[in-house]
Protein backbone atom coordinates (compact mmCIF):
# COMPACT_ATOMS: atom_id res chain seq x y z
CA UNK A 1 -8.98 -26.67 17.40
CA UNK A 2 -8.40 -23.63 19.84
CA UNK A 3 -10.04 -25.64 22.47
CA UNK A 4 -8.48 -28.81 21.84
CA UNK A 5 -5.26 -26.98 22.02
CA UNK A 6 -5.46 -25.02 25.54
CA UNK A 7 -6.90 -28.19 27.35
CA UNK A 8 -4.09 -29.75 26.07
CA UNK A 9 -1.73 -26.94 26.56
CA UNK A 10 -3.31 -26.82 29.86
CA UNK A 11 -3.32 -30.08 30.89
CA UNK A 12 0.48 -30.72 30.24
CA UNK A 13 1.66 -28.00 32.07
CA UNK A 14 0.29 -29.10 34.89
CA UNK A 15 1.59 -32.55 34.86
CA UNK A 16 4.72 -31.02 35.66
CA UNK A 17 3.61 -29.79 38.99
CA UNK A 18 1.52 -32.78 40.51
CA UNK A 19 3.20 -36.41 41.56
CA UNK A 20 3.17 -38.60 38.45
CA UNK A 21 0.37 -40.45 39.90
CA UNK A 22 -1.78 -37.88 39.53
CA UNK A 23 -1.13 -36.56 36.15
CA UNK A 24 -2.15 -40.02 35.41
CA UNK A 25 -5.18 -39.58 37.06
CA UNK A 26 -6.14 -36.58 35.03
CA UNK A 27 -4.82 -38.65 31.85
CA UNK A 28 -7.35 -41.15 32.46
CA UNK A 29 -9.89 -38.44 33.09
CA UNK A 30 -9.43 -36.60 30.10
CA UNK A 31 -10.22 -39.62 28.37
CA UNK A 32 -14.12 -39.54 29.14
CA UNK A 33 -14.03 -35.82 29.58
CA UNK A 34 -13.13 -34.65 26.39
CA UNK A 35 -14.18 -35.89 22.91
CA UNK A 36 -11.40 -37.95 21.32
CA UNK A 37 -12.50 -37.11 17.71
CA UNK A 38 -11.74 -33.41 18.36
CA UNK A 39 -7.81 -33.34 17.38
CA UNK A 40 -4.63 -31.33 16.33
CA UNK A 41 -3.05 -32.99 12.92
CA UNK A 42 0.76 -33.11 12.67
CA UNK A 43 1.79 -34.58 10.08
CA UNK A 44 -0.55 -37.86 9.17
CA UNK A 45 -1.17 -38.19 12.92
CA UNK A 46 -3.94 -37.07 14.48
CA UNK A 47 -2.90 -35.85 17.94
CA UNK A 48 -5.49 -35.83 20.57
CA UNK A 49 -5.40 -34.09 24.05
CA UNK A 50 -4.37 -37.32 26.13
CA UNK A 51 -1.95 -37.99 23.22
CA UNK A 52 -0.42 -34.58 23.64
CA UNK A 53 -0.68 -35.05 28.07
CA UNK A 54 0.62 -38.52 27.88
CA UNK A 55 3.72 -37.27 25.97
CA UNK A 56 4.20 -34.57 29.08
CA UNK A 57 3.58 -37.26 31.62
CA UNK A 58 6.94 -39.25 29.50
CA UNK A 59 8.84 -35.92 29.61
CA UNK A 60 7.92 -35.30 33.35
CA UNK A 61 9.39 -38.77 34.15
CA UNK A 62 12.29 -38.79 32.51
CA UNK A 63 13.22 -35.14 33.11
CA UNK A 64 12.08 -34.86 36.38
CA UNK A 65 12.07 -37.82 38.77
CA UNK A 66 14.59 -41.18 38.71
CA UNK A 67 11.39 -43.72 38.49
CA UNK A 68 12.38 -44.81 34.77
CA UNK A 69 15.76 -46.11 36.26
CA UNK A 70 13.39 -48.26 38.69
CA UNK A 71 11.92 -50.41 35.83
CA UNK A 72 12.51 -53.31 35.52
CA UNK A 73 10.81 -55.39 32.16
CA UNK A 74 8.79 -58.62 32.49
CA UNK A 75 7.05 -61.69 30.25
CA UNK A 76 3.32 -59.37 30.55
CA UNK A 77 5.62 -56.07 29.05
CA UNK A 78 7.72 -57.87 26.33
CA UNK A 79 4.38 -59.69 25.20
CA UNK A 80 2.62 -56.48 24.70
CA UNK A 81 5.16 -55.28 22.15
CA UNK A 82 5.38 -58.44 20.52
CA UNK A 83 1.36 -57.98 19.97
CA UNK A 84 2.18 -54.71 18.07
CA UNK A 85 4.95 -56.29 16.27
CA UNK A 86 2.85 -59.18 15.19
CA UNK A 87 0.50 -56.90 14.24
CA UNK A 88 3.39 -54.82 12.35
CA UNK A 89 3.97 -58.02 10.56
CA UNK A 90 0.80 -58.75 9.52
CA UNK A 91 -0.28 -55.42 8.35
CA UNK A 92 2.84 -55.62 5.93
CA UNK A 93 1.18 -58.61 3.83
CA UNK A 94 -2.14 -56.88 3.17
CA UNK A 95 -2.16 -53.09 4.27
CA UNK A 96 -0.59 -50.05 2.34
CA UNK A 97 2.52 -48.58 4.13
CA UNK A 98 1.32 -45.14 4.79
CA UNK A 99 -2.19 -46.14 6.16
CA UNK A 100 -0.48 -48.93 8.39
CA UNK A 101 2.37 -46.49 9.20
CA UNK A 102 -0.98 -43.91 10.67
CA UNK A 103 -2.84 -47.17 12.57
CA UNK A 104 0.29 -48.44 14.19
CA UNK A 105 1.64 -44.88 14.77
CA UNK A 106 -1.52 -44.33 17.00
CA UNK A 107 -1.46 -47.70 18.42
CA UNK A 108 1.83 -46.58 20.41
CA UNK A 109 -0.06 -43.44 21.78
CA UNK A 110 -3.16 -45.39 22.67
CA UNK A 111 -1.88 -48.47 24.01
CA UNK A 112 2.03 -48.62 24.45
CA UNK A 113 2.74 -45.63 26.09
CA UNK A 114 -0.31 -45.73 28.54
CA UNK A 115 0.40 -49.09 29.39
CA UNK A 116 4.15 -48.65 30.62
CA UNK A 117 3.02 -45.45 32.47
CA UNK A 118 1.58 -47.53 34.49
CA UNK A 119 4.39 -49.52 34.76
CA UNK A 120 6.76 -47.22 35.69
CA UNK A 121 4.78 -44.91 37.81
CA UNK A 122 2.79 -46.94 40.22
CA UNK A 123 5.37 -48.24 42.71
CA UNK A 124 3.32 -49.60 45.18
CA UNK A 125 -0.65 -50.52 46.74
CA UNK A 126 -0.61 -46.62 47.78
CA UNK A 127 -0.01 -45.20 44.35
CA UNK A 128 -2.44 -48.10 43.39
CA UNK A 129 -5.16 -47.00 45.68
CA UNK A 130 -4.83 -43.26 45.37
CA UNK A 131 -5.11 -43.89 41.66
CA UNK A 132 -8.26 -45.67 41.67
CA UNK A 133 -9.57 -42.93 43.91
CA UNK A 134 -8.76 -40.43 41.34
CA UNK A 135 -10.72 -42.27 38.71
CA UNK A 136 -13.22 -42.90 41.01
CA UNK A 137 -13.88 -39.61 42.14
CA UNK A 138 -13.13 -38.41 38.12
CA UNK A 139 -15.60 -40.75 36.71
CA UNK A 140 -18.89 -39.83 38.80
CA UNK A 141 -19.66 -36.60 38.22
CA UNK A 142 -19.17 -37.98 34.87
CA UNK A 143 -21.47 -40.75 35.23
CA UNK A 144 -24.33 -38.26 36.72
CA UNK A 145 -24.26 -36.04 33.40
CA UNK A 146 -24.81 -39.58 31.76
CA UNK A 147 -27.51 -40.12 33.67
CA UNK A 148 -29.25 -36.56 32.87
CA UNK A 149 -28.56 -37.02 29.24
CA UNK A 150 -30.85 -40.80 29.23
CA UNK A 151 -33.51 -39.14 31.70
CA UNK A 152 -33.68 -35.45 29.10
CA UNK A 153 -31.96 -36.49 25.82
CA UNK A 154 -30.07 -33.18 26.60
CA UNK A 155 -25.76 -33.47 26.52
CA UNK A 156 -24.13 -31.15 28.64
CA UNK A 157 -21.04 -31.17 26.28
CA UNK A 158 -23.60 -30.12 22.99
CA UNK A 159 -21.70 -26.78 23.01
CA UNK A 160 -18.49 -27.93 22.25
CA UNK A 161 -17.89 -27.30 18.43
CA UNK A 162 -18.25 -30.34 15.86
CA UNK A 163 -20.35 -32.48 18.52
CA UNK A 164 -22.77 -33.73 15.95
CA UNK A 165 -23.36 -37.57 18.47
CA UNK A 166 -26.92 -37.47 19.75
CA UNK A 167 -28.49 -39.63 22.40
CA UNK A 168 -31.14 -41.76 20.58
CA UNK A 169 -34.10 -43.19 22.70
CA UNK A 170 -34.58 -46.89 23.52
CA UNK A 171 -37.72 -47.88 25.34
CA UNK A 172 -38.64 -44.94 26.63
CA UNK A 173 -34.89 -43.48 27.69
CA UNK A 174 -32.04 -42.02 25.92
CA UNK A 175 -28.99 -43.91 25.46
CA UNK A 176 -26.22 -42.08 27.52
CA UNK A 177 -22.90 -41.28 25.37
CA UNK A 178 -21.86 -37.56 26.32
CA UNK A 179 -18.20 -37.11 24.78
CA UNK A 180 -17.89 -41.00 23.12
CA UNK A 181 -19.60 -41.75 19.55
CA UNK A 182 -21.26 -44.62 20.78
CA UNK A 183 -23.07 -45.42 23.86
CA UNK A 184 -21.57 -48.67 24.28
CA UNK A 185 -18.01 -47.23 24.43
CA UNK A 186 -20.06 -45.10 27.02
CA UNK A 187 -20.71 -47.67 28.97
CA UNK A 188 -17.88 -49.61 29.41
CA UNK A 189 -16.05 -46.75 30.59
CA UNK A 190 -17.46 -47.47 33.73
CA UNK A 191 -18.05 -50.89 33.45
CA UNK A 192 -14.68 -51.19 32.83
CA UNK A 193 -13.35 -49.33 36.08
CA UNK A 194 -16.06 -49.14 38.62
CA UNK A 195 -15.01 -52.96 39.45
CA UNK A 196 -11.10 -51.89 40.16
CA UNK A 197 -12.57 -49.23 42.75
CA UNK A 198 -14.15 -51.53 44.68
CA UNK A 199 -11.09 -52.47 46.04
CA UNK A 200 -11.39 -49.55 48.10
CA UNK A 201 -14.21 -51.51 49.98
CA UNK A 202 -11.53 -53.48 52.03
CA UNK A 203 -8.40 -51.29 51.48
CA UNK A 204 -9.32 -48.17 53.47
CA UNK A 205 -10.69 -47.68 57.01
CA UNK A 206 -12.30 -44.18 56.39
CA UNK A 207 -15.34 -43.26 54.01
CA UNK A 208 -16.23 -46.80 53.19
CA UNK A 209 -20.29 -45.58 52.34
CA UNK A 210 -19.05 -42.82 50.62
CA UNK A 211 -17.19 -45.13 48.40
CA UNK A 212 -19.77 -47.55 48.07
CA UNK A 213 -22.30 -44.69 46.89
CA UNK A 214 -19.60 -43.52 44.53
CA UNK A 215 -19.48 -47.22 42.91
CA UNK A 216 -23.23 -47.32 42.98
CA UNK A 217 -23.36 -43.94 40.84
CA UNK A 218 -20.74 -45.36 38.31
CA UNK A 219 -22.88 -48.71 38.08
CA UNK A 220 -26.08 -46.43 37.32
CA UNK A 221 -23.74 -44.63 34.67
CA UNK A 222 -23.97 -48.27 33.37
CA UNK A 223 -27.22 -48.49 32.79
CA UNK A 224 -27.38 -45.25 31.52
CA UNK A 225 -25.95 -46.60 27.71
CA UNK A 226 -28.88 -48.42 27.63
CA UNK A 227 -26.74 -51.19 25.70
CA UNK A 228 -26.35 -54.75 26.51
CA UNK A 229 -22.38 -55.03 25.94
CA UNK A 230 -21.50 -52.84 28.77
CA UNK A 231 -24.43 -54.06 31.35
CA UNK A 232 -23.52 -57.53 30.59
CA UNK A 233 -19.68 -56.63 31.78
CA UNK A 234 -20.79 -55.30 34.68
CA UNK A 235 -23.67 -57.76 35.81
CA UNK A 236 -20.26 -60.39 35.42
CA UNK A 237 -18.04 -58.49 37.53
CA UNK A 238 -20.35 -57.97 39.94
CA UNK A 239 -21.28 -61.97 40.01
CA UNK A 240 -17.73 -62.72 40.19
CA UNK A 241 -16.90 -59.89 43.32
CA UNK A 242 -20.17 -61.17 45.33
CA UNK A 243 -18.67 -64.82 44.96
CA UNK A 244 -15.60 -63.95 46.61
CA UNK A 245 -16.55 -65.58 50.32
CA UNK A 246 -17.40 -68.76 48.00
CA UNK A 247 -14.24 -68.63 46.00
CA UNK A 248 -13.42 -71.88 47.16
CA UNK A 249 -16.05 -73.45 45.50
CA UNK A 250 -14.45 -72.51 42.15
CA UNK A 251 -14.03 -76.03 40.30
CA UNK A 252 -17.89 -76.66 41.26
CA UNK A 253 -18.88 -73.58 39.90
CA UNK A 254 -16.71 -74.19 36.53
CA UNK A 255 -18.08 -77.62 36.42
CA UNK A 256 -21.64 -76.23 36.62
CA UNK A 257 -21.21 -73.66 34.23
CA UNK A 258 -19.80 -76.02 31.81
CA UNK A 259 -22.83 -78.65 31.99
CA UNK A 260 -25.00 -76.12 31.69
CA UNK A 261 -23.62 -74.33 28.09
CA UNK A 262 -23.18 -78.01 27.25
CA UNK A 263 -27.15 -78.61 27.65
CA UNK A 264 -28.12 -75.34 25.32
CA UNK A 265 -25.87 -76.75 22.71
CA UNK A 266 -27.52 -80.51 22.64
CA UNK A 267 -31.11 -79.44 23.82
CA UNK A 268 -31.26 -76.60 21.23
CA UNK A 269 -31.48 -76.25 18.05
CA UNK A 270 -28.82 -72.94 18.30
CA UNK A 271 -25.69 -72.08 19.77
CA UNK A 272 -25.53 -71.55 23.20
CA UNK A 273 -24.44 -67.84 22.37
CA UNK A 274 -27.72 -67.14 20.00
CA UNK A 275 -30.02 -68.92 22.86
CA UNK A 276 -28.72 -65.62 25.42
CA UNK A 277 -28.99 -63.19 22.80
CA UNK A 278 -32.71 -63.55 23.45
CA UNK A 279 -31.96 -61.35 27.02
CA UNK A 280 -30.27 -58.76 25.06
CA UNK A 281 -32.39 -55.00 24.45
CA UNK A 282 -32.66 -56.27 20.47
CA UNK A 283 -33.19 -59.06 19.41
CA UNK A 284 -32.39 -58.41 15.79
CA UNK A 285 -28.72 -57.02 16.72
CA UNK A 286 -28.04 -60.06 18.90
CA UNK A 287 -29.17 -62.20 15.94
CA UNK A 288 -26.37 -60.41 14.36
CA UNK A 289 -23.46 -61.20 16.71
CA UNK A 290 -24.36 -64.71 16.97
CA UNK A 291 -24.14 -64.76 13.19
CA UNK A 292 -20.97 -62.95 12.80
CA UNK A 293 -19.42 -65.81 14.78
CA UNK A 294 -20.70 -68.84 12.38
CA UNK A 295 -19.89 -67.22 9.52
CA UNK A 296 -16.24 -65.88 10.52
CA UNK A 297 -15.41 -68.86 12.31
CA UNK A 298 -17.83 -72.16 10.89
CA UNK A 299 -18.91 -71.09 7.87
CA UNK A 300 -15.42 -69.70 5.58
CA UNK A 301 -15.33 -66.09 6.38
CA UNK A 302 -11.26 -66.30 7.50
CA UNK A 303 -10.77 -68.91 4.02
CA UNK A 304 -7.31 -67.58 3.17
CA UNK A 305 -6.76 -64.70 5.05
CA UNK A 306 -6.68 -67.44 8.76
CA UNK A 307 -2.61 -66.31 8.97
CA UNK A 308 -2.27 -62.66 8.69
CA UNK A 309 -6.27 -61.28 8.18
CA UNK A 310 -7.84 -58.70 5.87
CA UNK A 311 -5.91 -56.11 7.07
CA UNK A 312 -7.88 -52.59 7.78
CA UNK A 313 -9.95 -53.78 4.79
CA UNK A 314 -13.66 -54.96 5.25
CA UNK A 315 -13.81 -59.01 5.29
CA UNK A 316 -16.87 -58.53 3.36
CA UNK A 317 -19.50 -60.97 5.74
CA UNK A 318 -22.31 -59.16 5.69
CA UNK A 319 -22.74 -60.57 2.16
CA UNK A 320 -23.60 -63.58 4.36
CA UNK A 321 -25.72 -62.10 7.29
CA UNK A 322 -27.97 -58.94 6.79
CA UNK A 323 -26.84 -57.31 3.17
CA UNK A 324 -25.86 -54.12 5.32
CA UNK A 325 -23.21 -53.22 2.90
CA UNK A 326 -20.01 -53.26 5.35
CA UNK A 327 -19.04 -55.69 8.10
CA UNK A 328 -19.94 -54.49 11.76
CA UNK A 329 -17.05 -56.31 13.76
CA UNK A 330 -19.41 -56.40 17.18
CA UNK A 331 -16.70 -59.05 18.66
CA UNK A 332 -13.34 -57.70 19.81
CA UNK A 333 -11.75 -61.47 18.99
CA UNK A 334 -13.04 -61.64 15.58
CA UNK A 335 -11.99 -57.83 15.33
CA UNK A 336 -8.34 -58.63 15.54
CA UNK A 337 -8.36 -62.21 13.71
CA UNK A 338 -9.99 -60.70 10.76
CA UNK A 339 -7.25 -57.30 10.67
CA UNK A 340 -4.64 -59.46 11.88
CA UNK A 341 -5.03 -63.26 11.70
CA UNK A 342 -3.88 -66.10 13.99
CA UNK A 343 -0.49 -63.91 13.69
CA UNK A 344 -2.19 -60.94 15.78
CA UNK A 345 -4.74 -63.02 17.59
CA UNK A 346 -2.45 -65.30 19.48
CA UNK A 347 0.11 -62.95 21.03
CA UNK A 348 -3.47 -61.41 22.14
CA UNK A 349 -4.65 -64.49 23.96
CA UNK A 350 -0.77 -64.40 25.38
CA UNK A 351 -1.58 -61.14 27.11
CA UNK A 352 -4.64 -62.43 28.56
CA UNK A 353 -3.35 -65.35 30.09
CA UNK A 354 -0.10 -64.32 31.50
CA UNK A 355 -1.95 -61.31 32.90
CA UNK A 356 -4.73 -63.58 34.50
CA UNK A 357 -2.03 -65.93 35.70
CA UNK A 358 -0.31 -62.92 37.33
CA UNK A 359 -3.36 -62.17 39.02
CA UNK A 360 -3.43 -65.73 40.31
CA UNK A 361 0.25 -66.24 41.61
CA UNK A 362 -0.46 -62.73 43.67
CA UNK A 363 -3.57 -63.95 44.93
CA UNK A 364 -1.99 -67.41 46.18
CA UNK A 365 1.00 -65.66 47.69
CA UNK A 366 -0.87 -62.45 49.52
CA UNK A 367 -1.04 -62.74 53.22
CA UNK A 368 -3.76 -59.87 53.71
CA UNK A 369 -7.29 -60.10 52.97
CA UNK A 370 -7.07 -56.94 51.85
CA UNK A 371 -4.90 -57.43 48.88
CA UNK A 372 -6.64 -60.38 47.77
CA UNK A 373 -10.00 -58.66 47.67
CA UNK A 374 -7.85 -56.11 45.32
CA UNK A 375 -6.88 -58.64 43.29
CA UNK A 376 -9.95 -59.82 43.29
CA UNK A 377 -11.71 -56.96 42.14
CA UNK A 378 -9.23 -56.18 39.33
CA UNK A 379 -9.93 -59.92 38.35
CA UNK A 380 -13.73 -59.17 38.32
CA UNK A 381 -13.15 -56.08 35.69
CA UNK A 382 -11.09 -58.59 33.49
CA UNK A 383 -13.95 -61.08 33.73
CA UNK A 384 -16.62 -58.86 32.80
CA UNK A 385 -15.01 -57.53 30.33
CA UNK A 386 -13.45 -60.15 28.40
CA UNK A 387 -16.35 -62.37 28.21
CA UNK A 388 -18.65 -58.94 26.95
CA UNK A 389 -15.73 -58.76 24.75
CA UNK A 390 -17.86 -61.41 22.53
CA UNK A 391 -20.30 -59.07 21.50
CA UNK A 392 -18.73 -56.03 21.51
CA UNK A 393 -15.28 -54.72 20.09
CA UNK A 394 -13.32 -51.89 21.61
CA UNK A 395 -12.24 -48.12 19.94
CA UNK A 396 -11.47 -44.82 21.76
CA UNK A 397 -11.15 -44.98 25.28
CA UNK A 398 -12.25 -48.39 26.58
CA UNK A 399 -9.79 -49.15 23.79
CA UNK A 400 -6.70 -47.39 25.83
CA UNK A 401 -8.05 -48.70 29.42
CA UNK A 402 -8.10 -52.34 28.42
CA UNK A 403 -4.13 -52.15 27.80
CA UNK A 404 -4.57 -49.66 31.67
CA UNK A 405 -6.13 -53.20 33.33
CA UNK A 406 -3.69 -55.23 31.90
CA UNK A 407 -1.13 -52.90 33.11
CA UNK A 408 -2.95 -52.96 36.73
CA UNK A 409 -2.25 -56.64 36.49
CA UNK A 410 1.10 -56.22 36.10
CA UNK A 411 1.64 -55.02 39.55
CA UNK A 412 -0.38 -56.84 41.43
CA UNK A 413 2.55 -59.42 42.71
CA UNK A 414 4.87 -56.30 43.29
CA UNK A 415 2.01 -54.81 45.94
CA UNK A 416 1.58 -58.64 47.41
CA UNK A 417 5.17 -58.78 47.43
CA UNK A 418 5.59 -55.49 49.98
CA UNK A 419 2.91 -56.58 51.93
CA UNK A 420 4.52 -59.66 52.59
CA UNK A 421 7.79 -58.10 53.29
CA UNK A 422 6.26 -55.43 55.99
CA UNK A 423 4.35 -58.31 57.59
CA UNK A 424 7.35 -60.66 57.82
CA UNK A 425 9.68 -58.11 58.79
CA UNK A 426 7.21 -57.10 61.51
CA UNK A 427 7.00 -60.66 62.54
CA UNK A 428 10.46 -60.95 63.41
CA UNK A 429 10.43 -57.26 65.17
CA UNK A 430 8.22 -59.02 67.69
CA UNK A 431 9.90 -62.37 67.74
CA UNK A 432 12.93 -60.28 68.85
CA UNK A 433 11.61 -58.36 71.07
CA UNK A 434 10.10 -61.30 73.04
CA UNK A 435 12.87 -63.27 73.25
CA UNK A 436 14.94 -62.96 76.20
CA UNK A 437 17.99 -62.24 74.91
CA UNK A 438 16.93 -59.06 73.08
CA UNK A 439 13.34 -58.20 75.39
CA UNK A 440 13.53 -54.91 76.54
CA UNK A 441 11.17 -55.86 79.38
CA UNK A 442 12.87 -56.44 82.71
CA UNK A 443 13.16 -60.63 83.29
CA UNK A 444 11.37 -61.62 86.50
């Protein structure tokens, strides 16, 4: 608790004395860097250290720069807090008032106030890009102590007290997890945000190898989990960034994908989704996903709990697939349908698609290759990710940075938007100045 408390302590002092944008940097790099289970209680909530720093970063703006009078809300921000009212709502109907009162209490530390820092502090494509260099930069030392721990088994952060998570081995490596319980949640830390970074690729003039090795190390912290979830996320995002020069090929590629799923389903005897799990490092555990899906979804798992869900309560499947004794929720969909029903599910789906179509619009409009490769690359995360999101579901920090991308999305047409401006008001400068009645070049 000592500890906990001067990092924290620590940490939010000095968000008062760096630009917002890069106590949000260290926010986001306090989240790998320090164990989330390690907490202060006050009260019924537990209060982590990027709890405690992201209620100095609010304090900081509001106290101590004018950026909250610059916000301005839209659809992608209303949505978000209609997700946590829905899932107010639903939690009413089948969860007790003091538990829900806890889980929603730390759903406003984890995902609403995160989210709207975002919002309110990056202005513009160089807060953007300096922020991804922070996490860049933040994340691979990281990522190299993940990479020790699945070569030795050893973890560097062992010492801390009431770090009882050990790296167990998988064909002949250790699974990677350092600070997170899991080594999927591992994983997708940098699955998650290595794609984001690459933007850097085609947005800066200077360092471009250094960047790329940077990336390459973050990738390699990957594959460092050992777990499927995360590499699949990343194998995706990189497939969709390398098909950028062919992006206009899109419909064909759809089209394609679409015939082929459609062959698994009437050549085999299983679901296109069991047929992969075959590629996955265990076979029995992808077995498992592909099961949870029939039976939530085909075979009466949601039967009268479709509306508002089972609450925090266990929907009791594994009756129905491996006798385990609880339900492993392994899909981030079927996570929030079974806690919150079609009630929480569908202002989910909202998020996704207004924050994809975002994305889009800015992409259409941008006049620089440079911002559409950013967009691009954000995109790429988002794709990964959300189609990983089938067989995996999200707590602790990739938890927080899912609601981070979804903020990223959110300014996306603000960036295009000045970029447009500066190139069009350039354009004219030159117009001007060539035209003869305001050329300030001699006329022959």
């Amino acid at each position: 608790m000592n500890l906990t408390l001067l990092i924290a302590a620590a940490g939010s002092f000095m968000v008062f004395f760096v630009p917002p944008v890069i106590g949000l940097i260290l926010y986001i790099a306090i989240l790998a860097w320090y164990p989330s289970y390690l907490s202060l209680q006050i009260g019924t909530i537990d209060f982590t250290v990027c709890r405690i720093i992201i209620l100095a970063i609010y304090a900081n703006l509001f106290f101590c720069t004018d950026l909250p009078k610059h916000y301005k809300p839209i659809l992608l921000d209303k949505l978000l807090i209609l997700y946590f009212i829905a899932q107010v709502i639903a939690g009413v109907s089948n969860t007790p008032a003091l538990i829900l009162l806890e889980n929603r209490a730390g759903a406003i530390f984890d995902m609403l106030l995160p989210y709207f820092a975002v919002r309110i502090i990056i202005t513009g494509k160089k807060q953007y890009l300096t922020l991804i260099k922070g996490i860049l930069f933040s994340a691979v030392p990281f990522a190299i102590l993940g990479i020790y721990q699945c070569y030795t088994g050893a973890n560097i952060f062992g010492f801390i007290p009431g770090h009882t998570y050990i790296a167990k081995p998988r064909h002949g490596m250790y699974r990677a997890l350092l600070t997170f319980s899991v080594s999927i949640m591992f994983g997708l830390y940098f699955a998650m945000l290595a794609p984001p970074c690459a933007a850097l690729f085609h947005s800066v003039n200077k360092n471009k190898k250094l960047y790329g090795f940077a990336i390459l190390i973050m990738l390699i912290g990957v594959l460092s989990s050992m777990s499927s979830g995360p590499m699949l996320s990343a194998l995706l995002s990189i497939m969709f960034i390398l098909a950028y020069k062919y992006r206009k090929n899109w419909k064909l590629a759809v089209i394609a994908v679409i015939i082929f799923f459609g062959s698994i389903e009437i050549i085999s005897n299983r679901h296109f989704y069991d047929v992969f799990g075959r590629f996955t490092f265990d076979n029995r555990t992808a077995w498992y996903r592909s099961k949870l899906i029939d039976v939530a979804l085909f075979e009466g798992g949601m039967k009268s709990h479709w509306l508002t869900g089972f609450g925090l309560n266990d929907p009791g499947w594994s009756d129905r697939i491996d006798k385990r004794g609880h339900t492993d929720l392994v899909n981030h969909y079927l996570l929030i349908l079974s806690r919150y029903g079609i009630v929480g599910l569908l202002p989910f789906m909202a998020i996704i698609t207004v924050a994809l179509k975002m994305l889009h619009r800015a992409f259409q409009s941008a006049m620089l290759d440079s911002d559409r490769w950013l967009i691009w690359c954000l995109a790429a995360a988002l794709f990964g990710l959300l189609t990983s999101l089938t067989t995996v579901s999200l707590f602790g920090p990739p938890k927080t940075i899912l609601y981070l991308l979804f903020a990223f999305c959110s300014i996306t047409p603000l960036i295009v938007k000045q970029a447009n401006y500066n190139i069009l008001l350039h354009t004219q400068l030159i117009s001007k100045m060539t035209d003869s009645n305001y050329s300030i070049l001699p006329s022959s």
